[in-house]
C-alpha atoms as a PDB file:
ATOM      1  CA  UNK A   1      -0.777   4.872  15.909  1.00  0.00           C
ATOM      2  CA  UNK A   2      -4.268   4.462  17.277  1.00  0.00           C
ATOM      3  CA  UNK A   3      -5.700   7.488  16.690  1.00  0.00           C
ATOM      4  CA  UNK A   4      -4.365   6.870  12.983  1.00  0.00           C
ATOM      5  CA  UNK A   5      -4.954   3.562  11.851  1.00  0.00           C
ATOM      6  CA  UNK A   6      -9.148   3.529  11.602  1.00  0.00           C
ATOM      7  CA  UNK A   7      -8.851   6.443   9.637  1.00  0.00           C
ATOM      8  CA  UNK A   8      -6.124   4.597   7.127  1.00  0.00           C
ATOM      9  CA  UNK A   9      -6.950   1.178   7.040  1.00  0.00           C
ATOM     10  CA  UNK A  10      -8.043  -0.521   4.180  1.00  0.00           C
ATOM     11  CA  UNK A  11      -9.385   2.392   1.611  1.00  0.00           C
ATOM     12  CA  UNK A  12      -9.866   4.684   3.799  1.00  0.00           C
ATOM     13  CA  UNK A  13      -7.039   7.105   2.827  1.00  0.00           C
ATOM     14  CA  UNK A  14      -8.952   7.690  -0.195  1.00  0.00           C
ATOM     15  CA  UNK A  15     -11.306   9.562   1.723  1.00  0.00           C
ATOM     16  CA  UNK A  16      -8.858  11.276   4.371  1.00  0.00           C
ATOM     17  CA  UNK A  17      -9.438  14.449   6.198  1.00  0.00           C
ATOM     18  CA  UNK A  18      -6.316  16.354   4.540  1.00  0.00           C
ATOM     19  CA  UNK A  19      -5.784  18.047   8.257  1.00  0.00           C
ATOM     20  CA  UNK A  20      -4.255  13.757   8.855  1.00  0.00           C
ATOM     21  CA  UNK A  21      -1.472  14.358   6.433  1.00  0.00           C
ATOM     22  CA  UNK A  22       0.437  16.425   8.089  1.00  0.00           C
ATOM     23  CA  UNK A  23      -0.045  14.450  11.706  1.00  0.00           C
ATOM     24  CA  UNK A  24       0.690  11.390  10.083  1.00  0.00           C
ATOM     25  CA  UNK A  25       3.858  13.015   8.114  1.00  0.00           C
ATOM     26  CA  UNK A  26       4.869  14.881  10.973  1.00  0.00           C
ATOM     27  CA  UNK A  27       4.647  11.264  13.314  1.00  0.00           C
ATOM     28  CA  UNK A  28       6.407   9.543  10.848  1.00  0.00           C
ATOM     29  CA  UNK A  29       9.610  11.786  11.193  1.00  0.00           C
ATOM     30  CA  UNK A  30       9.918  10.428  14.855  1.00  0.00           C
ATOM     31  CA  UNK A  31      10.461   7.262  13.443  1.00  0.00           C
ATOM     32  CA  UNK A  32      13.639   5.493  12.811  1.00  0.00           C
ATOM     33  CA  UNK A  33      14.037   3.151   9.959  1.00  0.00           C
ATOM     34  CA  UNK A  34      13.711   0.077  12.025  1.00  0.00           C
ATOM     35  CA  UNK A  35      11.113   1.069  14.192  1.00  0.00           C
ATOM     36  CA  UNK A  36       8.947   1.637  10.783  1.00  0.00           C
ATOM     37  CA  UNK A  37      10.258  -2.276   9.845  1.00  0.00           C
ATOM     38  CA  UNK A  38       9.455  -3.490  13.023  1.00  0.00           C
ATOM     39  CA  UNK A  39       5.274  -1.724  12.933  1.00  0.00           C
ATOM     40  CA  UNK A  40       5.605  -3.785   8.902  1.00  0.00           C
ATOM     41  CA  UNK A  41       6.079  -7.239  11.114  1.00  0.00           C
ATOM     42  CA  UNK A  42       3.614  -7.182  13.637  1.00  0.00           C
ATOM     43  CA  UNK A  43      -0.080  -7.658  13.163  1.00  0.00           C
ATOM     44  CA  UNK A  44      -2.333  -5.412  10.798  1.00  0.00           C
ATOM     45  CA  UNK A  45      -2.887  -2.046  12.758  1.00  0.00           C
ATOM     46  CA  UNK A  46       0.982  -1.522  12.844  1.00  0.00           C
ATOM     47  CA  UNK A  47       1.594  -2.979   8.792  1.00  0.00           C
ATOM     48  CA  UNK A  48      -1.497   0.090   8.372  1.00  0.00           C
ATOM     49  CA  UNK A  49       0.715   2.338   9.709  1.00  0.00           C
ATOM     50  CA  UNK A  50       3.817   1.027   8.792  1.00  0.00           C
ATOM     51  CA  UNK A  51       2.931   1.330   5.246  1.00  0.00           C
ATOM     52  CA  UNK A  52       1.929   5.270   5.045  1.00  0.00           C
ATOM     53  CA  UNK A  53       4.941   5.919   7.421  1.00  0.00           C
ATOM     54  CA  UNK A  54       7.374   3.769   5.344  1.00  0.00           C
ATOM     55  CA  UNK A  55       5.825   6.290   2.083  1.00  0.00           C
ATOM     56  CA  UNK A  56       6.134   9.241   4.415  1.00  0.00           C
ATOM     57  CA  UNK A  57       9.306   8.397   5.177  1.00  0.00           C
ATOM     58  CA  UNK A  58      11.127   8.110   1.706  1.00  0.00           C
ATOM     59  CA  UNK A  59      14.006   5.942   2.686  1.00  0.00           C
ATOM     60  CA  UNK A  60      14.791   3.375  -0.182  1.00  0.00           C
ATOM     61  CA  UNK A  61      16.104   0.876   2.664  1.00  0.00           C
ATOM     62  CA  UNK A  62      12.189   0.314   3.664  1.00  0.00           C
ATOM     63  CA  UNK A  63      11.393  -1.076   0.613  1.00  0.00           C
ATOM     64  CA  UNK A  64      12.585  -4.903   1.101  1.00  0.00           C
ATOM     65  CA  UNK A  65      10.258  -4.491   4.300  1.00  0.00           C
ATOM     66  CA  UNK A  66       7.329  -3.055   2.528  1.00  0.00           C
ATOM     67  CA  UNK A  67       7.484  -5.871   0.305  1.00  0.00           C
ATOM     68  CA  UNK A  68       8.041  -8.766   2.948  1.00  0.00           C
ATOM     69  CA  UNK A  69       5.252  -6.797   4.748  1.00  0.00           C
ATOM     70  CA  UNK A  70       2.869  -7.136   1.939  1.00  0.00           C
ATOM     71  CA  UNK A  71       4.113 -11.246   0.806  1.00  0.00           C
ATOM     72  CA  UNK A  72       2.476 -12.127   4.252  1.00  0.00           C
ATOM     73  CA  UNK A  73      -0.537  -9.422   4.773  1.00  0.00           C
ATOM     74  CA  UNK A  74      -4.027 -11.104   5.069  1.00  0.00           C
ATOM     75  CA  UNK A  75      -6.693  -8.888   3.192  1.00  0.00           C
ATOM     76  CA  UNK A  76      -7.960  -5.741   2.419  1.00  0.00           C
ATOM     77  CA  UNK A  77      -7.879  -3.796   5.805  1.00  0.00           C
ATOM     78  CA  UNK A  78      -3.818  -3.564   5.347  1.00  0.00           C
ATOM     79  CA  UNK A  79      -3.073  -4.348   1.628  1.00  0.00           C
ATOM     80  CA  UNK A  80      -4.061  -1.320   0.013  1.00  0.00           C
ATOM     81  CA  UNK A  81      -1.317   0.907   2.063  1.00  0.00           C
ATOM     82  CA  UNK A  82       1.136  -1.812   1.569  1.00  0.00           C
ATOM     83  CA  UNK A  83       0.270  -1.872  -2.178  1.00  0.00           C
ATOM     84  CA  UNK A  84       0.389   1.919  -2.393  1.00  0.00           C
ATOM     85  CA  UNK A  85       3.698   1.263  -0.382  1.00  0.00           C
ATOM     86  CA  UNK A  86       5.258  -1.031  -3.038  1.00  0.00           C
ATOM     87  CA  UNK A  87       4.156   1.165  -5.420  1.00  0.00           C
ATOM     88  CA  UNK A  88       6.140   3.854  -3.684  1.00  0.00           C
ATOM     89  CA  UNK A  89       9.224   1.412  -3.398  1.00  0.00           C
ATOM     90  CA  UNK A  90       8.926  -0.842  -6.625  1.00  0.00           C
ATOM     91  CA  UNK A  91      11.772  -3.238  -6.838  1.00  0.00           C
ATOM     92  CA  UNK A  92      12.469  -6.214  -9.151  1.00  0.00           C
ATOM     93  CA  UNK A  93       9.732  -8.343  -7.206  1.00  0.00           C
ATOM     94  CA  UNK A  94       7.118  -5.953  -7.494  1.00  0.00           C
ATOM     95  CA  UNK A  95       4.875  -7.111  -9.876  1.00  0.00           C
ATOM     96  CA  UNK A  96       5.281 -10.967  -9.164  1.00  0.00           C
ATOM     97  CA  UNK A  97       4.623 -10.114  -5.788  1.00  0.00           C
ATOM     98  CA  UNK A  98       0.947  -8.067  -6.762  1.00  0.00           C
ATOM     99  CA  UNK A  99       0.137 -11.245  -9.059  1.00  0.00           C
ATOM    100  CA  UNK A 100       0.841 -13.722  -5.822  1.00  0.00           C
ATOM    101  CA  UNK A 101      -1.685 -11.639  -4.088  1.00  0.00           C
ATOM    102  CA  UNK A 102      -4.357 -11.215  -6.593  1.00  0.00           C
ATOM    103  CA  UNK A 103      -4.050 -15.045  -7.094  1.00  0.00           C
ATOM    104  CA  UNK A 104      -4.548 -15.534  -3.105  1.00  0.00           C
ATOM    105  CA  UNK A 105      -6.891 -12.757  -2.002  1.00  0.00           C
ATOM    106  CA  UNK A 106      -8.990 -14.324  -5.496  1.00  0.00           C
ATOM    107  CA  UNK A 107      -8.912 -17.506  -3.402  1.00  0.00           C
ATOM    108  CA  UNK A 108      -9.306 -15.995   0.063  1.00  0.00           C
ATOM    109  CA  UNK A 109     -12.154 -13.433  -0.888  1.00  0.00           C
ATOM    110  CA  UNK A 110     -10.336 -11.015   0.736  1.00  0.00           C
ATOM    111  CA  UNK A 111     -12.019  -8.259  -1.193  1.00  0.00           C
ATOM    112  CA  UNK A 112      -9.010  -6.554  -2.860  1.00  0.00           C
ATOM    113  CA  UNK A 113      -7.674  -7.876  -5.675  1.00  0.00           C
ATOM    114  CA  UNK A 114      -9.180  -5.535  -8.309  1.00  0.00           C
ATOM    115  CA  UNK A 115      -7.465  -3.263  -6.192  1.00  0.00           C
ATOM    116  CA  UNK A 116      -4.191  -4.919  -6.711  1.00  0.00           C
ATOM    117  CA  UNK A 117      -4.614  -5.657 -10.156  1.00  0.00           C
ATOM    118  CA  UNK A 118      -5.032  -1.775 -10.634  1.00  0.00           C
ATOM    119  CA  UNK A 119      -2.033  -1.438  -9.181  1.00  0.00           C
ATOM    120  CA  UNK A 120      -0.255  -4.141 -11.096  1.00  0.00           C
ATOM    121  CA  UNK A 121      -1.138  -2.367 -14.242  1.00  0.00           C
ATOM    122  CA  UNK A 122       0.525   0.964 -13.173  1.00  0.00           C
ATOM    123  CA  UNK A 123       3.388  -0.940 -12.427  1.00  0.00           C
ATOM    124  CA  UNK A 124       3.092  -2.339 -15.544  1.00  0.00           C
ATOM    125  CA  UNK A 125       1.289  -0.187 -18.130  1.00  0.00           C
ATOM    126  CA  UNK A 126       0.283  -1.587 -21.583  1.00  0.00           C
ATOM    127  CA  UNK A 127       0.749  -5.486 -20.458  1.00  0.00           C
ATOM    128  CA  UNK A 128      -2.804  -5.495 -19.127  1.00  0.00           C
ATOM    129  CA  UNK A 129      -3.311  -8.412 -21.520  1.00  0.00           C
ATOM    130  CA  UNK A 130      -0.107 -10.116 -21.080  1.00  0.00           C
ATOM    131  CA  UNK A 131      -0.839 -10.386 -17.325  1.00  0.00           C
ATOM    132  CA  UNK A 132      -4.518 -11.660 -17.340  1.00  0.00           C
ATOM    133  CA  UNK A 133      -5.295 -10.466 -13.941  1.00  0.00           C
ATOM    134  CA  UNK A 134      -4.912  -6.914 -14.569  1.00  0.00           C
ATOM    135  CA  UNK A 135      -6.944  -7.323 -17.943  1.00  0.00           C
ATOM    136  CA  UNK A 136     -10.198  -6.841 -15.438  1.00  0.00           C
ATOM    137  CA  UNK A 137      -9.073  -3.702 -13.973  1.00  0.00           C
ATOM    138  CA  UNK A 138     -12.182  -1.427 -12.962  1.00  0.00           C
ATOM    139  CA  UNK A 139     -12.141   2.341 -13.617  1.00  0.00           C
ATOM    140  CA  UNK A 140     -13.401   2.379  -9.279  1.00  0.00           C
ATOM    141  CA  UNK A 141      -9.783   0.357  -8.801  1.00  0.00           C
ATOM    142  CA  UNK A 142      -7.950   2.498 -11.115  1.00  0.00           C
ATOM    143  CA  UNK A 143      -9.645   5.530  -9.343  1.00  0.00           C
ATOM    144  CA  UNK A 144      -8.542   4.381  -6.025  1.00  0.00           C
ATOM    145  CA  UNK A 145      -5.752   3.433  -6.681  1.00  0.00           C
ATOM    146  CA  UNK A 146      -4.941   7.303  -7.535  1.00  0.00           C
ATOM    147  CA  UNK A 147      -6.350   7.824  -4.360  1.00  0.00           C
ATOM    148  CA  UNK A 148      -4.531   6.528  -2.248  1.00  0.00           C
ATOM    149  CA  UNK A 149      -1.530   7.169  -4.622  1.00  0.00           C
ATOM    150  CA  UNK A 150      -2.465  11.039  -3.853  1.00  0.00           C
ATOM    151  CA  UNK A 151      -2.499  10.117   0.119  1.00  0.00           C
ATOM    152  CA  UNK A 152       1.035   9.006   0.048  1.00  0.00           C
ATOM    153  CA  UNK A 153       2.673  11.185  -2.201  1.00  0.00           C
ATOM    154  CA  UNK A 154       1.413  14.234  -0.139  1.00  0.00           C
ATOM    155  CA  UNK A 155       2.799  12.349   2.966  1.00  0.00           C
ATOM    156  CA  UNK A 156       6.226  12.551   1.345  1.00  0.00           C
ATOM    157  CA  UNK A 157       5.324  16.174   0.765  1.00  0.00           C
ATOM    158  CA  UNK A 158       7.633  18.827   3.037  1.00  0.00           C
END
């Protein structure tokens, strides 16, 4: 994990040496689905790593943890992967859950809500205006948001 998680924290993926994918992909097949859990409840280097492994990993059963993972995150340096993570394992909560955070990281300055916002409004395209938070997205959110999109879908490459 440590020679991973500076590289991946926050935005960083966006701006990954590709030669990481395949460590990271290849590390995240040693994993279990409960060791991946456990690194999403325990403090924010493992929910960093947690999150591209839980993507990497493709198991639908991660999902619940992803999302618990991101309900109690605090800030940017591990809410982006856990928002490209949800992304990656939307469920019914989803978008509540990205609105919760905008609200609090709005409050907190935590630094990422536009990020989330973009995210909430490719969860939910065309309601931009309905939502109100993702009415401000930024074409630099949108942008990373494809970014790091991009990081974790080639982590689930073969």
């Amino acid at each position: 994990m440590k020679p991973f998680y500076l590289k991946l924290m926050g935005f960083n993926a966006a701006n990954a040496p590709q030669n990481l994918i395949a460590t990271v992909r290849e590390r995240s097949r040693k994993l279990s689905a409960k060791d991946i859990s456990q690194l999403l409840q325990m403090h924010w280097r493992p929910r960093v790593m947690g999150a591209w492994y839980a993507i990497a990993a493709q198991d639908a059963s991660l999902s619940a943890a992803v999302h618990d993972s991101l309900e109690t995150c605090l800030g940017h340096l591990t809410s982006p992967p856990l928002i490209t993570a949800a992304l990656a394992y939307p469920n019914a909560g989803t978008a509540s859950l990205l609105r919760d955070y905008i609200e609090t990281d709005h409050r907190m300055g935590w630094g990422a809500a536009g990020f989330a916002s973009g995210a909430l409004a490719r969860l939910e395209p065309g309601n931009e205006g309905r939502t109100g938070a993702a009415s401000a997205v930024r074409s630099d959110d949108i942008e990373l948001i494809d970014k790091l999109a991009a990081f974790g879908n080639a982590l689930r490459s073969k």
